[in-house]
N, C-alpha and C. Protein backbone atom coordinates (compact mmCIF):
# COMPACT_ATOMS: atom_id res chain seq x y z
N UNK A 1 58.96 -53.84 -7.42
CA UNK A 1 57.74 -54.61 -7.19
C UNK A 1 56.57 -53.95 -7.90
N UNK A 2 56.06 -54.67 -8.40
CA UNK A 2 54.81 -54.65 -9.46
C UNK A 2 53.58 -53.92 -8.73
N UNK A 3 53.00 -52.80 -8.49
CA UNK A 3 52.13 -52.32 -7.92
C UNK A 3 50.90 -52.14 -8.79
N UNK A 4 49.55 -52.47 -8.17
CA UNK A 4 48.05 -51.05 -8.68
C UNK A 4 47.54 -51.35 -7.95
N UNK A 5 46.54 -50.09 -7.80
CA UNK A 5 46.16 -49.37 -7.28
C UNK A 5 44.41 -48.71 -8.02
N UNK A 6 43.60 -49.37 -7.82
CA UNK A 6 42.50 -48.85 -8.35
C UNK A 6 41.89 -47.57 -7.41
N UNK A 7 41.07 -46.87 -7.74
CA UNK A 7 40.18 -46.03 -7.47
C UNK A 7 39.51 -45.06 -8.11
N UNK A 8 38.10 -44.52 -7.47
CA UNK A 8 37.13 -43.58 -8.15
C UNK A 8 35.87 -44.76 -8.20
N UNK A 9 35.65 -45.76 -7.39
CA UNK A 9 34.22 -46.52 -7.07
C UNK A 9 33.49 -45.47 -5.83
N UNK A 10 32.43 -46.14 -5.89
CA UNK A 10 31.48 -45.66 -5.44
C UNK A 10 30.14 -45.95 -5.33
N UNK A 11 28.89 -45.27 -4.95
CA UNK A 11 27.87 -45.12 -5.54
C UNK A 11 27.29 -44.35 -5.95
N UNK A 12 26.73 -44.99 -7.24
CA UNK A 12 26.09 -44.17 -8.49
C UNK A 12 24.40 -44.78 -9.00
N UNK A 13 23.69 -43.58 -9.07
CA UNK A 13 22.28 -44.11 -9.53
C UNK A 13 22.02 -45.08 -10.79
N UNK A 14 21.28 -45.66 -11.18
CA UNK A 14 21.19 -46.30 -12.22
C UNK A 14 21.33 -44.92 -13.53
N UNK A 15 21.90 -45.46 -14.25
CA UNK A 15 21.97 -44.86 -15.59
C UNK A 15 23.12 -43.12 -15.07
N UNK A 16 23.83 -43.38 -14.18
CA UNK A 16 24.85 -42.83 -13.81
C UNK A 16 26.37 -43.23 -14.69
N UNK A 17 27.29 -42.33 -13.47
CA UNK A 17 28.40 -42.68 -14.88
C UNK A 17 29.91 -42.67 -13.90
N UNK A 18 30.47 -43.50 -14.18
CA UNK A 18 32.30 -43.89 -13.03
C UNK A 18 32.86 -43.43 -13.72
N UNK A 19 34.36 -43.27 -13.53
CA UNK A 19 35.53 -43.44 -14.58
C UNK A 19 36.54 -44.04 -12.91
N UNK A 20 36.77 -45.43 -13.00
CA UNK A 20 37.59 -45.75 -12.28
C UNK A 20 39.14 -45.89 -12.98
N UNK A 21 40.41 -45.22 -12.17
CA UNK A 21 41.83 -45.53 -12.02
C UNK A 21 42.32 -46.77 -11.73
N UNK A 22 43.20 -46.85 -12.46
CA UNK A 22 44.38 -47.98 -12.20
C UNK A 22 45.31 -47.24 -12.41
N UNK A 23 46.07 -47.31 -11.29
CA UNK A 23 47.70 -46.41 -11.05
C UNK A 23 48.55 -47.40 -11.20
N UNK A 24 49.70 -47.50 -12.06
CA UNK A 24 50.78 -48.57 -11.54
C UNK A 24 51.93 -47.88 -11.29
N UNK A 25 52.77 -48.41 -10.32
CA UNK A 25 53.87 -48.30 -9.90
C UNK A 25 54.65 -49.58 -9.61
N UNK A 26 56.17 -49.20 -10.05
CA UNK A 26 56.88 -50.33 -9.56
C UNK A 26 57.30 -50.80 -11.25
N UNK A 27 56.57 -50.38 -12.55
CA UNK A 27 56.65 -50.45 -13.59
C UNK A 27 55.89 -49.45 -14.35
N UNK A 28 56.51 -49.56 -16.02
CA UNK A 28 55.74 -48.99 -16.41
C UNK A 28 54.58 -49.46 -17.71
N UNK A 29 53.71 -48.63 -17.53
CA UNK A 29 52.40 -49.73 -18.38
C UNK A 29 52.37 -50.24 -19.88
N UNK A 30 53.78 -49.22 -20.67
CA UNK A 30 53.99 -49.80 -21.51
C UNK A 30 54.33 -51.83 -21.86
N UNK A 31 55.06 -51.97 -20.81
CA UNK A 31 55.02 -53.42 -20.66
C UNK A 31 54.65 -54.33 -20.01
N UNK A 32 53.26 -54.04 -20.09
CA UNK A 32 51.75 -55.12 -20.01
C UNK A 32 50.53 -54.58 -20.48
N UNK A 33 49.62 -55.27 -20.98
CA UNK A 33 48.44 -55.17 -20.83
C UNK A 33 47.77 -55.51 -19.75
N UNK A 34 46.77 -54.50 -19.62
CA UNK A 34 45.87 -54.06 -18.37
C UNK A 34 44.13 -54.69 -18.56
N UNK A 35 44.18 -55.45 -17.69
CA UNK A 35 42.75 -55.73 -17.95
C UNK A 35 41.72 -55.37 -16.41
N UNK A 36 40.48 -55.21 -16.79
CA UNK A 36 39.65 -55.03 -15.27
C UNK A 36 37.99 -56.04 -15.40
N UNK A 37 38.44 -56.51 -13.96
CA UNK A 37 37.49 -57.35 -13.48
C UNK A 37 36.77 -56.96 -12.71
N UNK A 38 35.61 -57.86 -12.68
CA UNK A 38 35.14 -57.26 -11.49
C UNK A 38 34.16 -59.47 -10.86
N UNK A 39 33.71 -58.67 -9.59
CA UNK A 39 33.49 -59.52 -8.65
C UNK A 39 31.56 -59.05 -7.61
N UNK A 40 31.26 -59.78 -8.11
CA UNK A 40 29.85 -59.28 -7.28
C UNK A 40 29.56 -60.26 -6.07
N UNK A 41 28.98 -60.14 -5.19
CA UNK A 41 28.98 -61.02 -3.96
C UNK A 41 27.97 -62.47 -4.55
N UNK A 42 28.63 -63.50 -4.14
CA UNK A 42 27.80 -64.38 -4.48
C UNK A 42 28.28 -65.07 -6.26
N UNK A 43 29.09 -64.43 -6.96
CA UNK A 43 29.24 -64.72 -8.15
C UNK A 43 30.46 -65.04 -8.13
N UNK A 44 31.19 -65.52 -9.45
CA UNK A 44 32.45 -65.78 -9.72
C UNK A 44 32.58 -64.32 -10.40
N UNK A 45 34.43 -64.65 -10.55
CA UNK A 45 34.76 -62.95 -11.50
C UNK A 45 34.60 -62.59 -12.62
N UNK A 46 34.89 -61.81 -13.07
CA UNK A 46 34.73 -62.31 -14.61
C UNK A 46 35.35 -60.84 -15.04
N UNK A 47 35.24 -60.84 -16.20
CA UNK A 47 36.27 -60.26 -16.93
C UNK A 47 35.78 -59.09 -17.79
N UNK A 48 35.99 -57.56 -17.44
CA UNK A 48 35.02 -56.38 -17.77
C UNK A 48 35.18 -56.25 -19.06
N UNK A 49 37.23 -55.36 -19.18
CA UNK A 49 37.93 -55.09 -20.69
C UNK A 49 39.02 -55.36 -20.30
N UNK A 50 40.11 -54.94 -21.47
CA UNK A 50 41.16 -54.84 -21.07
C UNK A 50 42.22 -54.14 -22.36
N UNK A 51 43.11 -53.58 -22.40
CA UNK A 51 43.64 -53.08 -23.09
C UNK A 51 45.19 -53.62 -23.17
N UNK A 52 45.91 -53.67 -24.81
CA UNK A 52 47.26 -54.05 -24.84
C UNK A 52 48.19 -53.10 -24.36
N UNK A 53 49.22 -53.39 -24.19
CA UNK A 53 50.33 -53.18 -23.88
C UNK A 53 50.72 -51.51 -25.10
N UNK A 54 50.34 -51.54 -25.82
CA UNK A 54 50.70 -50.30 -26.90
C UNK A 54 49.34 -49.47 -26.55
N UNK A 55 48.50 -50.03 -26.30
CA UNK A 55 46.80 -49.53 -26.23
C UNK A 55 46.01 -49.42 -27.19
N UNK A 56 46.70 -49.97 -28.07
CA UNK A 56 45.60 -50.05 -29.86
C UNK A 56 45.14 -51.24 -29.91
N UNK A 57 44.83 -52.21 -28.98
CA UNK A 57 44.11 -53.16 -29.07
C UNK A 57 43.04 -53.02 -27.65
N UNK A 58 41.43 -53.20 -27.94
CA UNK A 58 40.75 -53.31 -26.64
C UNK A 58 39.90 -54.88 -26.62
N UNK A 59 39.64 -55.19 -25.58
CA UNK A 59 38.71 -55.93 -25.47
C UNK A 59 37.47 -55.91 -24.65
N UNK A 60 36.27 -56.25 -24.66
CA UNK A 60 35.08 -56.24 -24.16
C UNK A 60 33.98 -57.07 -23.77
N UNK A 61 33.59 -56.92 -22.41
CA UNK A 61 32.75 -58.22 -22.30
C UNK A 61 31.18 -57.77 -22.54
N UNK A 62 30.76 -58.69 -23.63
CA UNK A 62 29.20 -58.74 -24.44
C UNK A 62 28.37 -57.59 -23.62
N UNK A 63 28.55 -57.78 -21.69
CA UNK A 63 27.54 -57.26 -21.46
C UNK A 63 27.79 -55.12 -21.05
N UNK A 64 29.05 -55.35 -21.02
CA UNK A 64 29.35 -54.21 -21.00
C UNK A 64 29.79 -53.36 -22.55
N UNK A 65 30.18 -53.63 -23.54
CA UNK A 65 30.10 -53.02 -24.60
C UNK A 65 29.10 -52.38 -24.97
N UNK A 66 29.45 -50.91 -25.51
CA UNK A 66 28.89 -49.65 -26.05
C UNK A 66 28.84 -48.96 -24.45
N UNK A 67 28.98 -49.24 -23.79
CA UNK A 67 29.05 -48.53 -22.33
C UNK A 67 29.91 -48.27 -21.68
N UNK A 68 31.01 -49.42 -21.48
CA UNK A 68 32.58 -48.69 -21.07
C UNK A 68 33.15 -48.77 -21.90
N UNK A 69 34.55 -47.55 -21.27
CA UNK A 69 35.93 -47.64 -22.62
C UNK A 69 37.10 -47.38 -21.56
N UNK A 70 37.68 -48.95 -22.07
CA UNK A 70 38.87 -48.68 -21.41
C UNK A 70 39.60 -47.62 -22.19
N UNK A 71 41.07 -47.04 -21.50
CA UNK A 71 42.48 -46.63 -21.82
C UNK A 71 43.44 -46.00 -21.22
N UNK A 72 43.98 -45.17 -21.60
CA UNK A 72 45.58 -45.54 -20.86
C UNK A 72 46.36 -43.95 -21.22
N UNK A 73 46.53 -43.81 -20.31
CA UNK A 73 47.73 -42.41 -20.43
C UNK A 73 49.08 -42.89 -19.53
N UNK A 74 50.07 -43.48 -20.36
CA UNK A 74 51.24 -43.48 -20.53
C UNK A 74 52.02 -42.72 -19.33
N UNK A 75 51.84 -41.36 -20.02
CA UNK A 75 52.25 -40.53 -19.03
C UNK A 75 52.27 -40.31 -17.97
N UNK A 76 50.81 -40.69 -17.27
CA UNK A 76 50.61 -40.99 -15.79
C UNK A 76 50.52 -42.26 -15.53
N UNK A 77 51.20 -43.61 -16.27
CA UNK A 77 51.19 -44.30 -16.06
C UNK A 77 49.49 -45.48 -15.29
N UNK A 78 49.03 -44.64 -15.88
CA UNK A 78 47.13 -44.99 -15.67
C UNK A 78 46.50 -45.38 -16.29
N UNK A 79 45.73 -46.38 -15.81
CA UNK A 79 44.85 -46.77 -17.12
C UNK A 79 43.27 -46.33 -16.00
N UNK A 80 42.07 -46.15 -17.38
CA UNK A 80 40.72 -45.55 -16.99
C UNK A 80 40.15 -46.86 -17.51
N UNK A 81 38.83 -47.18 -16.86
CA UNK A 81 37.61 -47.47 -16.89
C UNK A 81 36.85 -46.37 -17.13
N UNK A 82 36.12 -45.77 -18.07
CA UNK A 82 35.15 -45.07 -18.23
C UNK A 82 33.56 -46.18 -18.17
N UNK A 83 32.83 -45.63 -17.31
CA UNK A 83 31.63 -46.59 -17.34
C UNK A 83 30.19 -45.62 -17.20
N UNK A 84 29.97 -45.91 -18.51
CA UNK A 84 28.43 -44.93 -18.50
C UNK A 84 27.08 -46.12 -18.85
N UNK A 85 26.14 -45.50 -18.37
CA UNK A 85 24.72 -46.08 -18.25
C UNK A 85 24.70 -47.08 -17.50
N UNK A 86 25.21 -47.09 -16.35
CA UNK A 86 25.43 -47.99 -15.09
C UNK A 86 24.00 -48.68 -14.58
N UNK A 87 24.10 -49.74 -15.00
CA UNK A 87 22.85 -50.82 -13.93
C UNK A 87 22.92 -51.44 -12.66
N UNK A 88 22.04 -51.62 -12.25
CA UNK A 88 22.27 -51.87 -10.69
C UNK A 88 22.79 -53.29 -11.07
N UNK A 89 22.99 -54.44 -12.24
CA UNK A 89 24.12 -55.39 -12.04
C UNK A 89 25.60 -55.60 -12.28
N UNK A 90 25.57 -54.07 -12.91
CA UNK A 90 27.01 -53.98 -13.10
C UNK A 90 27.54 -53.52 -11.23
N UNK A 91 26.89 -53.42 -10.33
CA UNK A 91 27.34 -53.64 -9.07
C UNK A 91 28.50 -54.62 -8.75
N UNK A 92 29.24 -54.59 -8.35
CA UNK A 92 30.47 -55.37 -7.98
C UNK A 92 31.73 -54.63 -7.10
N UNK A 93 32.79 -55.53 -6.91
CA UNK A 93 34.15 -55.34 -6.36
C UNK A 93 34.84 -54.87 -8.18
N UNK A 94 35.46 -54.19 -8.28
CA UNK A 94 36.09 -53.98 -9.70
C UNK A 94 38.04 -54.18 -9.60
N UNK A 95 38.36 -54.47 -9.96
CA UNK A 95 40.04 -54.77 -9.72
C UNK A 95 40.53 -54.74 -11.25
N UNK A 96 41.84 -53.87 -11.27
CA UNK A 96 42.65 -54.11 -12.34
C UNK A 96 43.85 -54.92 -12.05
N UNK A 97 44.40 -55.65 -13.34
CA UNK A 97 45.44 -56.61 -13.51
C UNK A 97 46.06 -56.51 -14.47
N UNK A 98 47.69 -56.92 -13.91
CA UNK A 98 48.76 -56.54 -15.08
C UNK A 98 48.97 -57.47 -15.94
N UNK A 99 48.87 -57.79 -16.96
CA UNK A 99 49.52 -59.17 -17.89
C UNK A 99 50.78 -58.68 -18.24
N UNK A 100 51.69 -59.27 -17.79
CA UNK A 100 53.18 -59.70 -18.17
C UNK A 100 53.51 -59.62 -19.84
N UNK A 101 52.66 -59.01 -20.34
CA UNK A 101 52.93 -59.04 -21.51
C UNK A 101 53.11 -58.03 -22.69
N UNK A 102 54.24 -58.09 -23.54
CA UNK A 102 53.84 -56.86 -24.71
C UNK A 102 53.68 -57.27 -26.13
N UNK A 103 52.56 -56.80 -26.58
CA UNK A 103 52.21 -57.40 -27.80
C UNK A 103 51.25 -56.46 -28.49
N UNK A 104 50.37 -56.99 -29.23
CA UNK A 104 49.72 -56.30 -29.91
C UNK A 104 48.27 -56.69 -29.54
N UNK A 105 47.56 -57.44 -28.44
CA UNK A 105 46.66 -58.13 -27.83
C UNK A 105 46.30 -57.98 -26.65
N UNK A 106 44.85 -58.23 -26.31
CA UNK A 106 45.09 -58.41 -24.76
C UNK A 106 44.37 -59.33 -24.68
N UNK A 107 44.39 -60.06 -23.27
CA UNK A 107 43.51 -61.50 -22.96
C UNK A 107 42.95 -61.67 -21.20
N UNK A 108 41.75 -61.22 -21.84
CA UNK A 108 40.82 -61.04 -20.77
C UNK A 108 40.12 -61.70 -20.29
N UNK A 109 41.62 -62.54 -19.11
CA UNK A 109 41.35 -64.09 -18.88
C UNK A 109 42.22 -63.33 -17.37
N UNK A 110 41.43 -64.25 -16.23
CA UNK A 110 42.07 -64.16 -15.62
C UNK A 110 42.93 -65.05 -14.72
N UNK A 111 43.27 -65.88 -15.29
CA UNK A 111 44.35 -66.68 -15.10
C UNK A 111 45.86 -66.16 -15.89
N UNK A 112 45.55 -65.42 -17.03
CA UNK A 112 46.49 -64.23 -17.36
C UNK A 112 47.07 -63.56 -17.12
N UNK A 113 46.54 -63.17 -15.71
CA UNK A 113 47.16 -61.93 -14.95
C UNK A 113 47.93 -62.25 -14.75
N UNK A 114 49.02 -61.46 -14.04
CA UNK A 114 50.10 -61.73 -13.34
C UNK A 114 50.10 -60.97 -11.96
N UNK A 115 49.56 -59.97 -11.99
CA UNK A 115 49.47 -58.99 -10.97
C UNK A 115 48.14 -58.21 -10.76
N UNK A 116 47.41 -57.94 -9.63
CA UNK A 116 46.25 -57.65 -9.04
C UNK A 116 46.71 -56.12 -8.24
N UNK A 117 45.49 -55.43 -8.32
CA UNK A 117 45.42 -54.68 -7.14
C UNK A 117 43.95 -55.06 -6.26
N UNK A 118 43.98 -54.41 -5.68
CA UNK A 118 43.21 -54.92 -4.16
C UNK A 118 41.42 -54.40 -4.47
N UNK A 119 40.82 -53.50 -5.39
CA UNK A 119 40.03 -53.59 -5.80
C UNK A 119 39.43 -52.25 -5.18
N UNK A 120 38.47 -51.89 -6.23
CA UNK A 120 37.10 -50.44 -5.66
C UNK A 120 35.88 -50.71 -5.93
N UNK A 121 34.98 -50.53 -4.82
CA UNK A 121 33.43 -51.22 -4.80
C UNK A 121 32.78 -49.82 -5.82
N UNK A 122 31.90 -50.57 -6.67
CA UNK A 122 31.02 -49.87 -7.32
C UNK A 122 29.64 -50.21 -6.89
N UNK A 123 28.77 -49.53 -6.55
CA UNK A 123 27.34 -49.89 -6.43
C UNK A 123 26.26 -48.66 -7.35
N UNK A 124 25.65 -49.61 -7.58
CA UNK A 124 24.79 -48.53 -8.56
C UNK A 124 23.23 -49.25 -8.33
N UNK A 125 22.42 -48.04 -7.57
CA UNK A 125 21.49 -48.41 -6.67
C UNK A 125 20.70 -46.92 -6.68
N UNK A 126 19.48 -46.87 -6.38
CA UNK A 126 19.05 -45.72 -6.29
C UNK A 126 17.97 -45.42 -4.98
């Protein structure tokens, strides 16, 4: 069974800095790409980055580029969110998801997913 497992949310001051986990178990991350969402109260989800299945492909949403970087150590079967210069609207629920897929792409859609973990609150507030 397809497991993750996020963590390392919190709160952080404005212009602070995360690096949230995605652990998987149950597989290994070579076969899917990993993408992370997130969820703020009151909003729909939407879609942070996400990385392929090999990890030489990333993707990025407009408002978070030059600030996070996804990637992936194999080895521990983990993928990172690195998130620096944190605003109080990047506040949200954050969740990673598995795409069923191996390729050379990722698609940072979430109707894509195939698999969820249960999510880590970030607040960035001062």
């Amino acid at each position: 069974q397809w497991q993750l497992v996020e963590s390392g949310g919190g709160l952080v001051q404005p212009g602070g800095s995360l690096r949230l986990s995605c652990a998987a178990s149950g597989f290994t991350l070579n076969y899917a790409a990993i993408g992370w969402f997130r969820q703020a109260p009151g909003k729909e989800r939407e879609g942070v980055s996400c990385i392929s299945s090999s990890g030489g492909s990333t993707n990025y949403a407009d408002s978070v580029k030059g600030r996070f970087t996804i990637s992936r150590d194999n080895a521990k079967n983990t993928v990172y969110l690195q998130m620096n210069s944190l605003k109080p609207e990047d506040t949200a629920s954050y969740y990673c998801a598995a795409d069923n897929y191996i390729g050379s792409y990722c698609r940072l859609l979430s109707v894509a997913m195939d698999y969820w973990g249960k999510g880590t609150l970030v607040t960035v507030s001062s």
